[in-house]
PDB file of N, CA and C in Angstrom:
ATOM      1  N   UNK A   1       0.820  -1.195   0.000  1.00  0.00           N
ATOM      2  CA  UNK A   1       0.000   0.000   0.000  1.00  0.00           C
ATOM      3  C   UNK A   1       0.869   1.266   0.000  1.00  0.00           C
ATOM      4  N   UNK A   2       2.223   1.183   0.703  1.00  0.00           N
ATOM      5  CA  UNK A   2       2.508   2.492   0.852  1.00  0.00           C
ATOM      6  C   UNK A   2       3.455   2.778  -0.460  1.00  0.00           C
ATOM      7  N   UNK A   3       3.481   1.692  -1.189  1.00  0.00           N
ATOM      8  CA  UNK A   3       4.431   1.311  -2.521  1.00  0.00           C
ATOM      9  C   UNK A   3       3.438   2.216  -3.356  1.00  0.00           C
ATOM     10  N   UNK A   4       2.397   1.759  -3.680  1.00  0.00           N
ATOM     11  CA  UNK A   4       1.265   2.492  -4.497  1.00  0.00           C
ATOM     12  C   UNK A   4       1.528   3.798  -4.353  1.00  0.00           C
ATOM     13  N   UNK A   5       1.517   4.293  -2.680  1.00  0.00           N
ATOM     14  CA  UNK A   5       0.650   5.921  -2.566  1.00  0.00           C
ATOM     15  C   UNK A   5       2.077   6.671  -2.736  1.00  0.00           C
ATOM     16  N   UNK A   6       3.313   6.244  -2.908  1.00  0.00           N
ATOM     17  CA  UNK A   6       4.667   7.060  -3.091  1.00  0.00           C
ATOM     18  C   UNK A   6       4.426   6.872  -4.365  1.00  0.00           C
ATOM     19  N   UNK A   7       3.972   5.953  -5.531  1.00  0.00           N
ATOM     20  CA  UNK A   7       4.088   5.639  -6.797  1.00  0.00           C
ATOM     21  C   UNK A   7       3.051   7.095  -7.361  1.00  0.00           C
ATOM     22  N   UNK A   8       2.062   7.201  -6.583  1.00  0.00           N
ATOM     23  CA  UNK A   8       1.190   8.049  -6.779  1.00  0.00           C
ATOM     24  C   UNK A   8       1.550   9.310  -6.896  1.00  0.00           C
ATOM     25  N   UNK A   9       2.025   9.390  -5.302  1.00  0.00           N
ATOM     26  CA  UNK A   9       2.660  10.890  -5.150  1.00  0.00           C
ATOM     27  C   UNK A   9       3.557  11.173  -6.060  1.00  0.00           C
ATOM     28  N   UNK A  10       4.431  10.549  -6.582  1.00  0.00           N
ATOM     29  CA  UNK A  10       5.216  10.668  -7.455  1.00  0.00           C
ATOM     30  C   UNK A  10       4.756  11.351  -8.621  1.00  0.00           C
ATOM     31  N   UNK A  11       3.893  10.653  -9.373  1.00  0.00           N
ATOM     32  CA  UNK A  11       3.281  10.881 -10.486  1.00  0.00           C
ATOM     33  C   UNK A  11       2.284  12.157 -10.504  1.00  0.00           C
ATOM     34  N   UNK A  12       1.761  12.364  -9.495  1.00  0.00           N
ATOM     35  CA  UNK A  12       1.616  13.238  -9.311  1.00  0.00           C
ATOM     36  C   UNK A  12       2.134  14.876  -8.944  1.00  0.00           C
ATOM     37  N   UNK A  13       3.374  14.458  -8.626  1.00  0.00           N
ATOM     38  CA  UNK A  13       4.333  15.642  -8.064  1.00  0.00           C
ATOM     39  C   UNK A  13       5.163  15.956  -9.018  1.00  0.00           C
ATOM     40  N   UNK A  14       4.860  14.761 -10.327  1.00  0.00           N
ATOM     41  CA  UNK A  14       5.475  15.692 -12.092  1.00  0.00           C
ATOM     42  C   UNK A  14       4.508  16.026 -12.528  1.00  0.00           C
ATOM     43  N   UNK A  15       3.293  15.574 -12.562  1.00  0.00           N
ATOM     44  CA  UNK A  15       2.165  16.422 -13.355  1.00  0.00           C
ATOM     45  C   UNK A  15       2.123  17.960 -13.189  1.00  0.00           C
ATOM     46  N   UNK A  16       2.200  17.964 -11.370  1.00  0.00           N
ATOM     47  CA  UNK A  16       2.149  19.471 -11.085  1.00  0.00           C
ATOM     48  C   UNK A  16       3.207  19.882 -11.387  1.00  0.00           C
ATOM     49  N   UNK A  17       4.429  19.584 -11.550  1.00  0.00           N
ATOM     50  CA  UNK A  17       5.772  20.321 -11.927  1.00  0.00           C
ATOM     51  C   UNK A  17       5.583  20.572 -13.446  1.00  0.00           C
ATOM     52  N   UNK A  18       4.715  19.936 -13.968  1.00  0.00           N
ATOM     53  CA  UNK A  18       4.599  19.922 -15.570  1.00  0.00           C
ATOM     54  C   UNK A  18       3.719  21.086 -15.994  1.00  0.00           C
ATOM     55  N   UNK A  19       2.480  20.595 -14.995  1.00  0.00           N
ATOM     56  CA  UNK A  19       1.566  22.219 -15.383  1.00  0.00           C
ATOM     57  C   UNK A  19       2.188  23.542 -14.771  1.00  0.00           C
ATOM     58  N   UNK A  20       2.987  23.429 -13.706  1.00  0.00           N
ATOM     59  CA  UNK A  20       3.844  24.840 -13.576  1.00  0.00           C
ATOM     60  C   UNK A  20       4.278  25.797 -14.420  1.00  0.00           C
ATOM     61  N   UNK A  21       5.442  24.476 -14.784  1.00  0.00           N
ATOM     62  CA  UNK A  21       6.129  24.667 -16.227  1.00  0.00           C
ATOM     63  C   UNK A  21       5.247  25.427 -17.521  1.00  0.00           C
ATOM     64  N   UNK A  22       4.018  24.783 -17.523  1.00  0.00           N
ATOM     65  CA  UNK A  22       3.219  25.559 -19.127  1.00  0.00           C
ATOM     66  C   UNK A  22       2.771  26.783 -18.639  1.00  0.00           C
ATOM     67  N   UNK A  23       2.192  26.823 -17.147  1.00  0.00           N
ATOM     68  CA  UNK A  23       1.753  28.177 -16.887  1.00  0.00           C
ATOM     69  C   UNK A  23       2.706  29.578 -16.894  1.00  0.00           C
ATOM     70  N   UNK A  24       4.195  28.831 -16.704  1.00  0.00           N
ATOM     71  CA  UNK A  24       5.384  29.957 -16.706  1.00  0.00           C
ATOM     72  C   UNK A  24       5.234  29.930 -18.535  1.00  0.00           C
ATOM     73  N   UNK A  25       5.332  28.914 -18.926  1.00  0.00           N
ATOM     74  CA  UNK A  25       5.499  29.241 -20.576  1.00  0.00           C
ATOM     75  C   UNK A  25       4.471  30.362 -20.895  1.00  0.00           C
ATOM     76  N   UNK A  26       3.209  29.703 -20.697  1.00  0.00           N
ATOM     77  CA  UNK A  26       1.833  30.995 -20.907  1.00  0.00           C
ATOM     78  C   UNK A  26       2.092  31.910 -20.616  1.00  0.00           C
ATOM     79  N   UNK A  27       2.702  32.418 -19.427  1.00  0.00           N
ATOM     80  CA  UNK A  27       2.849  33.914 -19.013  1.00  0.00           C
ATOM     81  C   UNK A  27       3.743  34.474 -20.050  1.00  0.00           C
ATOM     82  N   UNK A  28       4.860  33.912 -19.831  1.00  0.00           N
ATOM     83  CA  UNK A  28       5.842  33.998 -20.915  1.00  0.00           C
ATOM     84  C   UNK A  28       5.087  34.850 -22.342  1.00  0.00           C
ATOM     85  N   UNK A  29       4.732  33.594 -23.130  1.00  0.00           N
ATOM     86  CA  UNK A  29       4.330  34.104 -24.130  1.00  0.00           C
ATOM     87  C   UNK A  29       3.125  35.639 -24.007  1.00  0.00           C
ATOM     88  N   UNK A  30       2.083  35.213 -22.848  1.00  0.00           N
ATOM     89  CA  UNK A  30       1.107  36.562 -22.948  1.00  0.00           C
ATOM     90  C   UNK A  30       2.057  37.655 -22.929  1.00  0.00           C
ATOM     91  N   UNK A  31       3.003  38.100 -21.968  1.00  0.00           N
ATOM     92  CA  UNK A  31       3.492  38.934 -21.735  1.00  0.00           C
ATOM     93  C   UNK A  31       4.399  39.892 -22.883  1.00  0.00           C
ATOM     94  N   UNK A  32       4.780  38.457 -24.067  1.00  0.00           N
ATOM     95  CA  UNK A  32       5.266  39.027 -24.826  1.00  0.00           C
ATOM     96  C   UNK A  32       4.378  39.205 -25.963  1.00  0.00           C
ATOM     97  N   UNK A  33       3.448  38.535 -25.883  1.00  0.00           N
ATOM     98  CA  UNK A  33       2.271  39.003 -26.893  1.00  0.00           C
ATOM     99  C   UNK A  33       1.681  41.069 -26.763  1.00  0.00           C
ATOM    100  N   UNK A  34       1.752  40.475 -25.322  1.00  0.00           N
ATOM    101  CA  UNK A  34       0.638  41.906 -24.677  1.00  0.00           C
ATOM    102  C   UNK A  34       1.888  42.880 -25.020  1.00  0.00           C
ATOM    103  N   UNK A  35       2.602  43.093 -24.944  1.00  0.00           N
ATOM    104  CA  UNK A  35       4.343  44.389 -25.327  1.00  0.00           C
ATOM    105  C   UNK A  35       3.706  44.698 -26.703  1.00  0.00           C
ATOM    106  N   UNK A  36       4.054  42.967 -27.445  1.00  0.00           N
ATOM    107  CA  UNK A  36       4.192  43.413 -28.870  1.00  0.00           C
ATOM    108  C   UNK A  36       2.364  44.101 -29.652  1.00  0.00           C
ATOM    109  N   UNK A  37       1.540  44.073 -29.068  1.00  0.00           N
ATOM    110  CA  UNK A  37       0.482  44.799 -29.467  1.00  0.00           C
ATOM    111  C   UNK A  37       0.348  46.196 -28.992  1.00  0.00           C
ATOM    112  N   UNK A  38       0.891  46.083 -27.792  1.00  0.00           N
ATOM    113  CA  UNK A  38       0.961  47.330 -27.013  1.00  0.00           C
ATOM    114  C   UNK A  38       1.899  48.636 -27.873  1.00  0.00           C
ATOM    115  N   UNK A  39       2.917  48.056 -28.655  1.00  0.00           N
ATOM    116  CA  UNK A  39       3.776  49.098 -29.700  1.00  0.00           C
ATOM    117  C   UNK A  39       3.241  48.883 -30.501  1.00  0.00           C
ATOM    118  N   UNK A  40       1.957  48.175 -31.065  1.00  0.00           N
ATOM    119  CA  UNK A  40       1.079  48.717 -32.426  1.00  0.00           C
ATOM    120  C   UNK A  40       0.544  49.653 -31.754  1.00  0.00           C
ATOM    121  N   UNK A  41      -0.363  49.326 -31.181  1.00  0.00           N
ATOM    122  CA  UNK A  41      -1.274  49.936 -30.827  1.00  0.00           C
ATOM    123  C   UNK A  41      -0.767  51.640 -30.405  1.00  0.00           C
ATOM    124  N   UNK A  42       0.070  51.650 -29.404  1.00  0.00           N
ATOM    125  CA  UNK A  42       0.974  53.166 -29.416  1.00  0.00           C
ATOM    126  C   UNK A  42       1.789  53.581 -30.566  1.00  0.00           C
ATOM    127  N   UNK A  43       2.270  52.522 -31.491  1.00  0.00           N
ATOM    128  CA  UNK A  43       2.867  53.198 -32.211  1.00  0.00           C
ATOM    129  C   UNK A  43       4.522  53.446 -31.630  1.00  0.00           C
ATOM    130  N   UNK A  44       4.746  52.270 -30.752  1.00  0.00           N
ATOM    131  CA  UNK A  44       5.873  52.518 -30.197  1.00  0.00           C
ATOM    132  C   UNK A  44       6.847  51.129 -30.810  1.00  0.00           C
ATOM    133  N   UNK A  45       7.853  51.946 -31.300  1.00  0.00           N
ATOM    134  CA  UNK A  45       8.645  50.764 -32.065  1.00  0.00           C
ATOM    135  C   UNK A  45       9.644  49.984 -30.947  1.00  0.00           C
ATOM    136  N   UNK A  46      10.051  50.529 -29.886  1.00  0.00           N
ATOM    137  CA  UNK A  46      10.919  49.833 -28.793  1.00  0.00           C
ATOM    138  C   UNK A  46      10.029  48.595 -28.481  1.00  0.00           C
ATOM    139  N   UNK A  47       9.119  48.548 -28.200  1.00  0.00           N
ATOM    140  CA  UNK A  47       7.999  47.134 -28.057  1.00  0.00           C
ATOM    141  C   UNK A  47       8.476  46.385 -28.541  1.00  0.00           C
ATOM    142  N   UNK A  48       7.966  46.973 -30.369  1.00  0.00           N
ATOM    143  CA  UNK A  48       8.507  45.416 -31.547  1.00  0.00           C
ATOM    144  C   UNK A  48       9.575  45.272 -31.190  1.00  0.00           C
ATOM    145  N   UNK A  49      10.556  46.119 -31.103  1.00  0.00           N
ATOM    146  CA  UNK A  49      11.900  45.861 -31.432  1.00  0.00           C
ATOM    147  C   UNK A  49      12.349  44.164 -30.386  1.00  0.00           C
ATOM    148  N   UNK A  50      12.034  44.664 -28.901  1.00  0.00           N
ATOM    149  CA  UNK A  50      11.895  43.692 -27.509  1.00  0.00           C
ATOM    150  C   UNK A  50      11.080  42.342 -28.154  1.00  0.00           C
ATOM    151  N   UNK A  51      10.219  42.586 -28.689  1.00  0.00           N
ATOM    152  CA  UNK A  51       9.650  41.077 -29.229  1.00  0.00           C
ATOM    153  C   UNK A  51       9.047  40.392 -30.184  1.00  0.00           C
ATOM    154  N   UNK A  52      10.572  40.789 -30.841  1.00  0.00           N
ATOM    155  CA  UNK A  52      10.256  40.304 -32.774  1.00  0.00           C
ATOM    156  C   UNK A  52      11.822  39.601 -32.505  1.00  0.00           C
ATOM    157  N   UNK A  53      11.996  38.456 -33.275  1.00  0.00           N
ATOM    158  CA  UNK A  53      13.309  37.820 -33.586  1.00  0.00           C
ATOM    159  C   UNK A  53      13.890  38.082 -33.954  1.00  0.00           C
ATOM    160  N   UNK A  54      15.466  38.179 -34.213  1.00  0.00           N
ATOM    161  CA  UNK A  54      15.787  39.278 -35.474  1.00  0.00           C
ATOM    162  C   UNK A  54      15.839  38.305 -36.510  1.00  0.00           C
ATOM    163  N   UNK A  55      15.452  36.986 -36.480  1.00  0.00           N
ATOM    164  CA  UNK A  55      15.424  36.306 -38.506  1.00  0.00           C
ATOM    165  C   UNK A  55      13.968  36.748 -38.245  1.00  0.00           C
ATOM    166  N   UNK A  56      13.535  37.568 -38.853  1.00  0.00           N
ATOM    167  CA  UNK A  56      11.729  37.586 -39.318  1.00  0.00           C
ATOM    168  C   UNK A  56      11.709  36.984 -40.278  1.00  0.00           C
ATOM    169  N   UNK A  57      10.489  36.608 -41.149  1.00  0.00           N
ATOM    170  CA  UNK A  57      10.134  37.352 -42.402  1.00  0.00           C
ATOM    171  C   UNK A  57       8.507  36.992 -42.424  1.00  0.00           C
ATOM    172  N   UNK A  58       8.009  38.608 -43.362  1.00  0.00           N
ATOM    173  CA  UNK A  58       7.041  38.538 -43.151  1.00  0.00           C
ATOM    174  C   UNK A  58       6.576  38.817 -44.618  1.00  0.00           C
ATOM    175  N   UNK A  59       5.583  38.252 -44.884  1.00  0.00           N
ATOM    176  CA  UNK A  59       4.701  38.243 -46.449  1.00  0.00           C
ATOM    177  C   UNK A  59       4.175  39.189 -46.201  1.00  0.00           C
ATOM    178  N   UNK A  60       3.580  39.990 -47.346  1.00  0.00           N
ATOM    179  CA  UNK A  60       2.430  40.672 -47.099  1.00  0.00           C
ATOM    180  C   UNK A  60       1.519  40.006 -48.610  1.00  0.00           C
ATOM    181  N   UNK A  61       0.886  40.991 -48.507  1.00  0.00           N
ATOM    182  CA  UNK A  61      -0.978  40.289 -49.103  1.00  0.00           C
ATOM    183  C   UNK A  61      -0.190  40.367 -50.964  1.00  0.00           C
ATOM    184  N   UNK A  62       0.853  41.158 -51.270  1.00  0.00           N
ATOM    185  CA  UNK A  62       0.970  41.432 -52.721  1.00  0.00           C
ATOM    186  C   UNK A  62       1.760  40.657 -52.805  1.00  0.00           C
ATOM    187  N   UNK A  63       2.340  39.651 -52.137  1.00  0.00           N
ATOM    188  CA  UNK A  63       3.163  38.682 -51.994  1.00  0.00           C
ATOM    189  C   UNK A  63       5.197  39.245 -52.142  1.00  0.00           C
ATOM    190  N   UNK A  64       5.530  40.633 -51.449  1.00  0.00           N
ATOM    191  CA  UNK A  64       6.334  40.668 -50.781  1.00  0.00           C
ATOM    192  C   UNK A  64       7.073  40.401 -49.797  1.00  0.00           C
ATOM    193  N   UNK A  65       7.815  39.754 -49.463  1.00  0.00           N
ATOM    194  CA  UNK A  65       8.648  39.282 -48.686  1.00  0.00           C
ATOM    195  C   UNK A  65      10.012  40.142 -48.018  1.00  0.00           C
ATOM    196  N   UNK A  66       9.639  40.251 -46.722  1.00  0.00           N
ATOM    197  CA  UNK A  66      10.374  40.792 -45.781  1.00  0.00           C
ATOM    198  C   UNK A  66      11.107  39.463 -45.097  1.00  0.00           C
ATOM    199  N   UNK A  67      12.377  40.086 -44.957  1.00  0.00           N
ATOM    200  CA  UNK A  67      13.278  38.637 -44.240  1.00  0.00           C
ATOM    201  C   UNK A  67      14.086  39.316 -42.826  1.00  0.00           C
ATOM    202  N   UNK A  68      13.823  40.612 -42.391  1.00  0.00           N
ATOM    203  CA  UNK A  68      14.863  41.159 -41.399  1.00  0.00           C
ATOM    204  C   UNK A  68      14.359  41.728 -40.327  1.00  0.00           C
ATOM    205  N   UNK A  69      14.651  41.903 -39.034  1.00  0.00           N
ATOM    206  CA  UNK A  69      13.862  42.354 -38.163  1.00  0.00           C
ATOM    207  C   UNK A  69      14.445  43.939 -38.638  1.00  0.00           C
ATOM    208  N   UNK A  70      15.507  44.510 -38.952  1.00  0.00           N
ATOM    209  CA  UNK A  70      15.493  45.597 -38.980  1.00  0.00           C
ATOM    210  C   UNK A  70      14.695  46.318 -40.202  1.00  0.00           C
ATOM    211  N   UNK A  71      14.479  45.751 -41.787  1.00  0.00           N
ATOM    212  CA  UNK A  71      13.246  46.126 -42.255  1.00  0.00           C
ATOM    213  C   UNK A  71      12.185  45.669 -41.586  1.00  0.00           C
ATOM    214  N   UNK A  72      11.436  44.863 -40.858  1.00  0.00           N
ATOM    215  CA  UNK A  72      10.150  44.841 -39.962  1.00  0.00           C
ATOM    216  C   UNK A  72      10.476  46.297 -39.359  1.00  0.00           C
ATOM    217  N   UNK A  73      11.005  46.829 -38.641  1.00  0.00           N
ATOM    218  CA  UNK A  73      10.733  47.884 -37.799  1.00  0.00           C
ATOM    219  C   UNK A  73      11.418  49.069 -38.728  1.00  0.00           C
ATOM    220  N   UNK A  74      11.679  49.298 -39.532  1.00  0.00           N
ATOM    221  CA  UNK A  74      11.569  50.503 -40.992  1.00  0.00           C
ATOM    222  C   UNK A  74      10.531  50.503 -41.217  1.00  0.00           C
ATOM    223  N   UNK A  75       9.698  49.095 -41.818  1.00  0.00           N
ATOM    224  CA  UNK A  75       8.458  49.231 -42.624  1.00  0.00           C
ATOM    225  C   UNK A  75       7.792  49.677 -41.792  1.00  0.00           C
ATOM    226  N   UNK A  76       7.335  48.996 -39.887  1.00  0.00           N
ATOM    227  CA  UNK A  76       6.352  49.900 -39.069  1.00  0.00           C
ATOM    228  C   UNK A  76       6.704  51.182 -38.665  1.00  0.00           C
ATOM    229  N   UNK A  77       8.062  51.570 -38.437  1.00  0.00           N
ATOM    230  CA  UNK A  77       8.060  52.833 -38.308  1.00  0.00           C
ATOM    231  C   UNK A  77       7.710  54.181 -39.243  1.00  0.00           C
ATOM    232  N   UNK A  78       7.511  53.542 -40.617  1.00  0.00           N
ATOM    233  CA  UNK A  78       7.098  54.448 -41.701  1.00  0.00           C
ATOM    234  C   UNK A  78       5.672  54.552 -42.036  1.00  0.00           C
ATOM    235  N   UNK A  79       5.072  52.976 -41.775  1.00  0.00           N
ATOM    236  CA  UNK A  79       3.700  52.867 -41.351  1.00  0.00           C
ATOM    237  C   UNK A  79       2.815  53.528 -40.284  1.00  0.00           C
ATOM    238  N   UNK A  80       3.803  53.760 -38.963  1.00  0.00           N
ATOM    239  CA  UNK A  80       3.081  54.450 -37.793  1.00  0.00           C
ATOM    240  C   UNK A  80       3.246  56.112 -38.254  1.00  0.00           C
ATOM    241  N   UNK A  81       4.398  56.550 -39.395  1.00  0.00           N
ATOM    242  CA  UNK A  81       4.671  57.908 -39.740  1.00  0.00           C
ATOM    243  C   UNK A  81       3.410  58.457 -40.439  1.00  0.00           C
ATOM    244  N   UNK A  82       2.911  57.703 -40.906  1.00  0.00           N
ATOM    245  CA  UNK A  82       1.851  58.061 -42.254  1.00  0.00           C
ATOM    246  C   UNK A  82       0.665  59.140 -41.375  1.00  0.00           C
ATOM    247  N   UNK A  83       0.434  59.800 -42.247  1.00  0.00           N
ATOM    248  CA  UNK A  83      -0.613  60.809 -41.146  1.00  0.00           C
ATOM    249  C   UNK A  83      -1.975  60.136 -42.004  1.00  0.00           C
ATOM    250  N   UNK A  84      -2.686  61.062 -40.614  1.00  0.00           N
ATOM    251  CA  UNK A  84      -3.851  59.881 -40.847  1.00  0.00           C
ATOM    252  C   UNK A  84      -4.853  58.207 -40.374  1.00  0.00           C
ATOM    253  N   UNK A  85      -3.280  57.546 -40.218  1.00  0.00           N
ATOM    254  CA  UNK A  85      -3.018  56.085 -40.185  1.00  0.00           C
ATOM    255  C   UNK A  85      -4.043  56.278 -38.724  1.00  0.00           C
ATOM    256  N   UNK A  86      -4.944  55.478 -38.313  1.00  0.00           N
ATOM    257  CA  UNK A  86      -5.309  55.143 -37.019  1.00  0.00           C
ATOM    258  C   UNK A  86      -5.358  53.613 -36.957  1.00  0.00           C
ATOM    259  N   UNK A  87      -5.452  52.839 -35.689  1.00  0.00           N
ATOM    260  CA  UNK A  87      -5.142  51.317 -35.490  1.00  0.00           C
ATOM    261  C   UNK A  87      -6.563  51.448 -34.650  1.00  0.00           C
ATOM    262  N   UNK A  88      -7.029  49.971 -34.729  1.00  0.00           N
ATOM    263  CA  UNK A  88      -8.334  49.760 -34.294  1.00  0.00           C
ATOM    264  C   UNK A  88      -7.929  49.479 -32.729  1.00  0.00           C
ATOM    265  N   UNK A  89      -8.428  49.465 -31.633  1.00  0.00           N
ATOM    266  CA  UNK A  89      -8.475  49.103 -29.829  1.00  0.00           C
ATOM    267  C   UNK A  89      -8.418  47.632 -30.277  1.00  0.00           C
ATOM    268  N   UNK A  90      -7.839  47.208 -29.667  1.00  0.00           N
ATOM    269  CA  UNK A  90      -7.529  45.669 -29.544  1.00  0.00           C
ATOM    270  C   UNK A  90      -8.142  45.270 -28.383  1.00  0.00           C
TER     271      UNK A  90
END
């Protein structure tokens, strides 16, 4: 019996070390999600800069291809320049 309930505890005492683990990942990622919308949304390029990779690349719809984090943050910084330009509340 007490073979079982250590076998248990066991298995149990990685599950919870396991869901720890994803909840630090989750934060992780929200946190860097919530930055990187937060510099659309302001218009603040230090954001992207903190949480974009520097290999990007990004398509756009005319089928251009961006490969650099430093054109990613040219193209938005010329994008946030444009007068006019407003971004929807996220």
């Amino acid at each position: 019996m007490k073979k079982v309930l250590f076998i248990s505890l066991f298995i149990f005492s990685a599950w919870v070390c396991e869901a720890q683990n994803q909840i630090e990942k989750d934060t992780v990622f929200t946190k860097a999600r919530d930055r990187f919308l937060l510099g659309i949304r302001q218009k603040y390029l230090p954001a992207l800069d903190e949480t974009v990779a520097d290999s990007i690349t990004m398509i756009f719809p005319d089928g251009e291809i961006m490969y650099s984090k430093e054109k990613f943050l040219e193209f938005n910084e010329a994008w946030f320049k444009k007068s006019g330009k407003s971004f929807p509340k996220l």
